[in-house]
Protein backbone atom coordinates (compact mmCIF):
# COMPACT_ATOMS: atom_id res chain seq x y z
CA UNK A 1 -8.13 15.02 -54.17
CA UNK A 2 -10.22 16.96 -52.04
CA UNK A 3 -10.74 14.52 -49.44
CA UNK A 4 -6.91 13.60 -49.13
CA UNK A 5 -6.27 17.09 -48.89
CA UNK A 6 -8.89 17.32 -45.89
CA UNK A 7 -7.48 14.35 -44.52
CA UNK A 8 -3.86 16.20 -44.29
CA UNK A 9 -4.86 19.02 -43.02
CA UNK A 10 -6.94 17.33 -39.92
CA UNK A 11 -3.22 15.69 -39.85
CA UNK A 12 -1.67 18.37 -39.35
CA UNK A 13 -4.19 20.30 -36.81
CA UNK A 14 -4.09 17.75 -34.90
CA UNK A 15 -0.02 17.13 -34.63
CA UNK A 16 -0.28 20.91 -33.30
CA UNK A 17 -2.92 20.76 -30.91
CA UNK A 18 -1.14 17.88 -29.57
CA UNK A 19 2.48 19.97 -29.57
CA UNK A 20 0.44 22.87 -27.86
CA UNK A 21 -0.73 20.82 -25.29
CA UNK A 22 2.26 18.64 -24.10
CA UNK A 23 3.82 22.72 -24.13
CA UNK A 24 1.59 23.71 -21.97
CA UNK A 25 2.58 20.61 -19.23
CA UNK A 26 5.23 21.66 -16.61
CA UNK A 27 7.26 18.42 -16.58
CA UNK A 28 9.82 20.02 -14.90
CA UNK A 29 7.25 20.31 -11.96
CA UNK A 30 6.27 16.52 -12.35
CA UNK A 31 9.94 15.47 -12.24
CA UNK A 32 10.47 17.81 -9.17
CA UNK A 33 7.21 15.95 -7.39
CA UNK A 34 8.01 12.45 -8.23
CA UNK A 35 11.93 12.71 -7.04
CA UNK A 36 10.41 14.48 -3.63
CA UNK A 37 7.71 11.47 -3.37
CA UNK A 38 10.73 9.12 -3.35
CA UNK A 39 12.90 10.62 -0.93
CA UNK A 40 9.33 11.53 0.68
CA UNK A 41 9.03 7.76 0.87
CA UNK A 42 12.48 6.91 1.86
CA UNK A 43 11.79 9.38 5.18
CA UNK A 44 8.57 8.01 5.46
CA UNK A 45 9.38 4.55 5.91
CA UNK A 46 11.97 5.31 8.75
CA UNK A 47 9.21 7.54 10.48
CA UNK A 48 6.56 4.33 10.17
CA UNK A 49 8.81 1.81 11.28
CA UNK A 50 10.35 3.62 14.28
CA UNK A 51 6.55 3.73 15.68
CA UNK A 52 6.51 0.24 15.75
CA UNK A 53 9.77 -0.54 16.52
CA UNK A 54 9.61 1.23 19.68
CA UNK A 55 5.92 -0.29 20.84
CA UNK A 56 6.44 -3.72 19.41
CA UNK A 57 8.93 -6.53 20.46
CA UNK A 58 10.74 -7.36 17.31
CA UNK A 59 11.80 -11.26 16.71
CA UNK A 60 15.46 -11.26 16.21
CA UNK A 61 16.28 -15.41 16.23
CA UNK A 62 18.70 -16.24 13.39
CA UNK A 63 16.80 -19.27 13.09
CA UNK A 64 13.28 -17.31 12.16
CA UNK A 65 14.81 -14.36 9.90
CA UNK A 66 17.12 -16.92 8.26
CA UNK A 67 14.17 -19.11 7.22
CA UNK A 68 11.91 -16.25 6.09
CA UNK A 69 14.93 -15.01 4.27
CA UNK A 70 15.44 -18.00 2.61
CA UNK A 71 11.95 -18.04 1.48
CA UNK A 72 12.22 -14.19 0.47
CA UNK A 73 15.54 -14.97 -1.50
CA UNK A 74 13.88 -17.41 -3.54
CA UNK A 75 10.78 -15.28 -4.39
CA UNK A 76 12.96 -12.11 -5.07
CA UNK A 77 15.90 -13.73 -6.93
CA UNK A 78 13.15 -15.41 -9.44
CA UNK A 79 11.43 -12.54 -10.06
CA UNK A 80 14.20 -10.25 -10.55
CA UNK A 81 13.17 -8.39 -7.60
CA UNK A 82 16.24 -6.54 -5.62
CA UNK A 83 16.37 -8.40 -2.52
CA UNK A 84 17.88 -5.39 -0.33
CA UNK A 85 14.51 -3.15 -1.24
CA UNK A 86 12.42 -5.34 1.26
CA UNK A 87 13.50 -4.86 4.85
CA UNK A 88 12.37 -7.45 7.05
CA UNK A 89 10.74 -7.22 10.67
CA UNK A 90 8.73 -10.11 12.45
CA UNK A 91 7.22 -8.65 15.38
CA UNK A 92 6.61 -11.08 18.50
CA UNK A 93 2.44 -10.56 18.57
CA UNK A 94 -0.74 -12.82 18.46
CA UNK A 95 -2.50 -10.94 16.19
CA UNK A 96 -2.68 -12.68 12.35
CA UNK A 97 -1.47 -9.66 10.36
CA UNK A 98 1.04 -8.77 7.69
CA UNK A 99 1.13 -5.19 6.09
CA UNK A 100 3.79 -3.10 3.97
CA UNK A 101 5.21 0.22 4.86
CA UNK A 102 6.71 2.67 2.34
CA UNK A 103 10.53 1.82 1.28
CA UNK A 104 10.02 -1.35 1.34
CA UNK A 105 9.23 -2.11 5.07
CA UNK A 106 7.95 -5.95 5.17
CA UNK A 107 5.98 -6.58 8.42
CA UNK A 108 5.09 -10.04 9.22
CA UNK A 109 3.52 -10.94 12.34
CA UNK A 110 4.51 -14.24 14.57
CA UNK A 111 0.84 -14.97 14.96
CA UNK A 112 0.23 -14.80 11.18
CA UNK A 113 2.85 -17.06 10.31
CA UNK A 114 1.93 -19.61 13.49
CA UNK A 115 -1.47 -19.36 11.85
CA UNK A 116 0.12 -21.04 8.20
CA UNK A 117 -0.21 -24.57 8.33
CA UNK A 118 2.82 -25.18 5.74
CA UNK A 119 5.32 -22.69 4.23
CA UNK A 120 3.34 -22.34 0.84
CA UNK A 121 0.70 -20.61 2.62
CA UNK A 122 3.86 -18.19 4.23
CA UNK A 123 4.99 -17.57 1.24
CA UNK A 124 2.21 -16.73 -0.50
CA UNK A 125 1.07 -14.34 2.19
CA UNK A 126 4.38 -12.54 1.79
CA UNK A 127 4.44 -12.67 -2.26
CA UNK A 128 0.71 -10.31 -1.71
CA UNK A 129 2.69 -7.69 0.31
CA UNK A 130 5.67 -7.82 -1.69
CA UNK A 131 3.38 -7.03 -4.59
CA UNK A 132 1.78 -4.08 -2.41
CA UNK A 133 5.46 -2.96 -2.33
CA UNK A 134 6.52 -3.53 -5.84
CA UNK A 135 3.14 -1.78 -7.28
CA UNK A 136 3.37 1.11 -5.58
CA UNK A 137 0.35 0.60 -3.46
CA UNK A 138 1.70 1.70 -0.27
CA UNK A 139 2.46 5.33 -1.76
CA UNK A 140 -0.46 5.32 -3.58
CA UNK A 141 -2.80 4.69 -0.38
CA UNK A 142 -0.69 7.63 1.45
CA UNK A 143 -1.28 10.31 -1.30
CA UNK A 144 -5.01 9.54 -1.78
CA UNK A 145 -6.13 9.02 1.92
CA UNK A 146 -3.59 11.98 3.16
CA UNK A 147 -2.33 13.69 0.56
CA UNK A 148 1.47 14.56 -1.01
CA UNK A 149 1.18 17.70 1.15
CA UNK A 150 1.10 16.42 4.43
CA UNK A 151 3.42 13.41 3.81
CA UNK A 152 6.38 15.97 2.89
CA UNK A 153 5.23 17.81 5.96
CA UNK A 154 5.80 14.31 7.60
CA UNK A 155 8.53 13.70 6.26
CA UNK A 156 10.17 16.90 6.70
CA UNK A 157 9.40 17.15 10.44
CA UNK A 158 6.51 20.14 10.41
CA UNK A 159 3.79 17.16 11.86
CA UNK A 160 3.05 15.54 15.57
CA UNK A 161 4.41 12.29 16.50
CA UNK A 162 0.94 12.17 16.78
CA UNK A 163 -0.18 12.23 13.60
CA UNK A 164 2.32 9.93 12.52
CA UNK A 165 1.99 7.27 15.10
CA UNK A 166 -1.96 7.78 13.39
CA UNK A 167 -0.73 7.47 9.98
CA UNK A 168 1.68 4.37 10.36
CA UNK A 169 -1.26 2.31 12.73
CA UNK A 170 -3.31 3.23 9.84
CA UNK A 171 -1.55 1.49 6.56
CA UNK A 172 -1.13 -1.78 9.30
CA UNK A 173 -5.44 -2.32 9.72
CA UNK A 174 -7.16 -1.21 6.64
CA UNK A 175 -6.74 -2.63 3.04
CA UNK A 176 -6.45 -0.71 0.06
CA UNK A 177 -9.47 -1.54 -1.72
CA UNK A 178 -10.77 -4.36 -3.59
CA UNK A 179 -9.32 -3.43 -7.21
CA UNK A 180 -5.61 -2.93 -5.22
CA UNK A 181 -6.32 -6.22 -3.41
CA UNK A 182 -7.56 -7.64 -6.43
CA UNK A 183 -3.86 -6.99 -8.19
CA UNK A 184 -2.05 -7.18 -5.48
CA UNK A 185 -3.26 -10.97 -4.94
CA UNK A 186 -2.72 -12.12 -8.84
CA UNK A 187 0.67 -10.29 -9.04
CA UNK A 188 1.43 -12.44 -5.95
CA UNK A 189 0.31 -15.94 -7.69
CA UNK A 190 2.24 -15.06 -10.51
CA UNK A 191 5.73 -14.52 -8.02
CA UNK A 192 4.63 -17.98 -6.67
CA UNK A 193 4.20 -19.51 -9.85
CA UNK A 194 7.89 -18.10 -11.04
CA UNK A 195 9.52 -19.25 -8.19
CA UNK A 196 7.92 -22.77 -8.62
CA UNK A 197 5.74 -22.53 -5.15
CA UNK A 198 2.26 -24.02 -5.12
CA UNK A 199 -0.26 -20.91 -4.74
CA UNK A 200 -3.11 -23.16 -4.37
CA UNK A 201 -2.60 -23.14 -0.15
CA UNK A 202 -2.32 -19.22 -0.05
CA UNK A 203 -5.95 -19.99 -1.70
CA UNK A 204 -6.57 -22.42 1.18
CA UNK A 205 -5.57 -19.96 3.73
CA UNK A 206 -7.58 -17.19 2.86
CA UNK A 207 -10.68 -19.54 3.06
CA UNK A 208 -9.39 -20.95 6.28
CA UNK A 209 -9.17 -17.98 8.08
CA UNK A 210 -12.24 -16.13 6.55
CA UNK A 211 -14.26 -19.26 7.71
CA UNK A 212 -12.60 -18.73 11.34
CA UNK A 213 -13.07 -14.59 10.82
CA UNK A 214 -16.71 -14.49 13.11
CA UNK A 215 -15.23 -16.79 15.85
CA UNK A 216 -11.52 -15.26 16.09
CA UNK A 217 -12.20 -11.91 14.67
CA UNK A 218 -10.01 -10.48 17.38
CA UNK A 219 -7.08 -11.81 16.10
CA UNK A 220 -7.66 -12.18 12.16
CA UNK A 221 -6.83 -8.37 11.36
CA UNK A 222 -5.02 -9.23 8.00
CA UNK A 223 -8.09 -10.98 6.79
CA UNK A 224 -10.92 -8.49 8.41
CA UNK A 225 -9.30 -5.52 6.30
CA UNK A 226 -9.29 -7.40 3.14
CA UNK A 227 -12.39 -8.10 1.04
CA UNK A 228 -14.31 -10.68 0.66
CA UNK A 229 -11.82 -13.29 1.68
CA UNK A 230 -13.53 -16.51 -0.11
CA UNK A 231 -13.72 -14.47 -3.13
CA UNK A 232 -10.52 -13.71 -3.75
CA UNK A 233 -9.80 -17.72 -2.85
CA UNK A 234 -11.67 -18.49 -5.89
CA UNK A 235 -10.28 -16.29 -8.26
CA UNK A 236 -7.11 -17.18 -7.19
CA UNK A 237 -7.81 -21.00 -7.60
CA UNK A 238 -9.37 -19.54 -11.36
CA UNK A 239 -6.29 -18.19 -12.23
CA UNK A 240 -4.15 -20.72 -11.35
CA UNK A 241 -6.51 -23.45 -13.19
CA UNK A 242 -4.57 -23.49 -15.96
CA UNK A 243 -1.08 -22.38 -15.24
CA UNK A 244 2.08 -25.04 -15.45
CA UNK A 245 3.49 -25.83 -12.13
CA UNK A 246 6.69 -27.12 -10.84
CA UNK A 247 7.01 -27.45 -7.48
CA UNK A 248 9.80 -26.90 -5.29
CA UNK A 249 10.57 -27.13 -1.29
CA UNK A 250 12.42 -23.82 -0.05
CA UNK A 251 12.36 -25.03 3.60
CA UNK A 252 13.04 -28.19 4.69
CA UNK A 253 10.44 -29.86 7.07
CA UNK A 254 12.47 -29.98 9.83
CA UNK A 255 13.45 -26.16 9.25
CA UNK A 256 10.31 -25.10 8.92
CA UNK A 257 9.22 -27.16 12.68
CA UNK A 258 12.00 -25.00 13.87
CA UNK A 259 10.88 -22.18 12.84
CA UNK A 260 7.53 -22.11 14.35
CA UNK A 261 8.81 -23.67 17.98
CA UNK A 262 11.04 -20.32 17.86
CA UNK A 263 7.93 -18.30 17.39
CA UNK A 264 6.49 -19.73 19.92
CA UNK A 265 8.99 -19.27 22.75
C-alpha cells in the first residue's frame, strides 16, 4: 500500500513540475520568432539571388529549363513536394557547382551539369539540394554561422550590400557539415528511389569527380566543399544495396543531347 501510494505521489510531482515548466516557456515568443524566420527567409532569398543575378549570366533557353523542369516535375510530383517552392536558375559558368539559397532558390551551374555523363547523375545532384531545401538546412546554416539577429537586420535593410553580397557567396562554396551532408545525401537517394531513378550514378559521380578533385580542383567547387566525396559514394551504394528499383527514363536521349549542346553554346 505504501509503495503504490509513493508511486502516486512521484505521479503527481512530477505532472506539476512538468506543468510548471512548460508555464514558464514563452511560446508566444517562439511563435513570434519562427513566423519572422519565414518571412526572414522569404526576404532573404530575394536579397541572395539578386547578388547573383546581377554578376552572373543566367541560362534562359526553353530547351535547358524545360528539360531540368521535366526532371524536377518528376522528382517533386513523386515525392509530394510543391513544385512552385523550388525556383530554378542555371547560371552560364564553368565552374562544377550546385548550391541552395533560402526560399527555395535552386542554383545549378552549366558546368556541373556538362560535367554529368547521363541525366541520373543530374538528377541525383539536384534531389541532394532539394533535400538541403526541404530540411531546412539552408536556414539552419544562416542562424548558426550568422545568427537570427543579423539575418532580420538583412532582411530588413539595416546591413551593407556588402555584407550580403558576403553572406550569399558564402552558402554557394562551403558545405554544411558532414552530419547535414550526410542527410542531405540519403534523403536525396530516397527522392530518387520514389521517383523510380537509378541513384547508383549520383554514387558514380561523386567518385568521378573526387578522383578528378587534385587535377581540376579549380573547377570542382561543389565537390571541394563537401566531405569526403568517396565516402559518401559508398554509403550511398550501402544504402541502396538493398532497396527495390524500377527504373524509368525522364529525358529522352535525344533531349537530353540537346540539352547539353545548348549549354554549351
Amino acid at each position: 500500500m505504501k509503495k503504490i501510494l509513493l508511486e502516486g505521489l512521484i505521479i503527481v510531482f512530477l505532472f506539476f513540475s512538468t506543468l510548471i515548466v512548460l508555464r514558464q516557456i514563452d511560446w508566444t515568443t517562439l511563435l513570434k520568432v519562427e513566423k519572422v524566420t519565414e518571412k526572414t527567409e522569404e526576404k532573404l532569398g530575394t536579397l541572395f539571388w539578386e547578388i547573383f543575378e546581377k554578376t552572373e549570366r543566367e541560362n534562359k533557353s526553353h530547351v535547358v529549363i524545360h528539360s531540368i523542369d521535366s526532371i524536377l516535375n518528376k522528382i517533386c510530383t513523386e515525392n509530394f513536394i510543391d513544385r512552385k517552392s523550388i525556383k530554378l536558375h542555371v547560371l552560364q559558368k564553368d565552374e562544377v557547382n550546385a548550391f541552395a539559397l533560402p526560399n527555395g532558390h535552386l542554383i545549378l551551374f552549366s558546368g556541373l551539369i556538362l560535367a554529368c555523363e547521363n541525366q541520373e547523375e543530374l538528377s541525383g545532384v539536384i534531389c541532394h539540394e532539394i533535400a538541403h531545401i526541404e530540411l531546412n538546412h539552408v536556414m539552419k546554416k544562416l542562424i548558426n554561422e550568422v545568427g537570427l539577429s543579423v539575418l532580420v537586420s538583412m532582411a530588413t535593410g539595416n546591413n551593407s550590400s556588402e555584407i550580403i553580397s558576403e553572406t550569399a557567396r558564402m552558402l554557394s562554396s562551403t558545405a554544411f557539415g558532414r552530419e547535414l551532408e550526410k542527410e542531405a545525401d540519403l534523403q536525396a537517394v530516397d527522392y530518387l528511389l520514389k521517383a523510380n531513378i537509378d541513384p547508383e550514378p549520383f554514387a558514380n559521380f561523386l567518385y568521378k569527380l573526387s578522383v578528378n578533385e587534385s587535377e581540376v580542383i579549380q573547377y570542382l567547387s561543389w565537390i571541394s566543399t563537401h566531405p569526403a566525396s568517396k565516402d559518401r559514394a559508398i554509403y550511398i551504394l550501402n544504402y541502396t544495396s538493398n532497396k527495390i528499383l524500377k527504373k524509368e527514363i525522364v529525358l529522352s536521349a535525344e533531349s537530353w543531347k540537346n540539352l547539353k549542346m545548348r549549354l554549351k553554346e
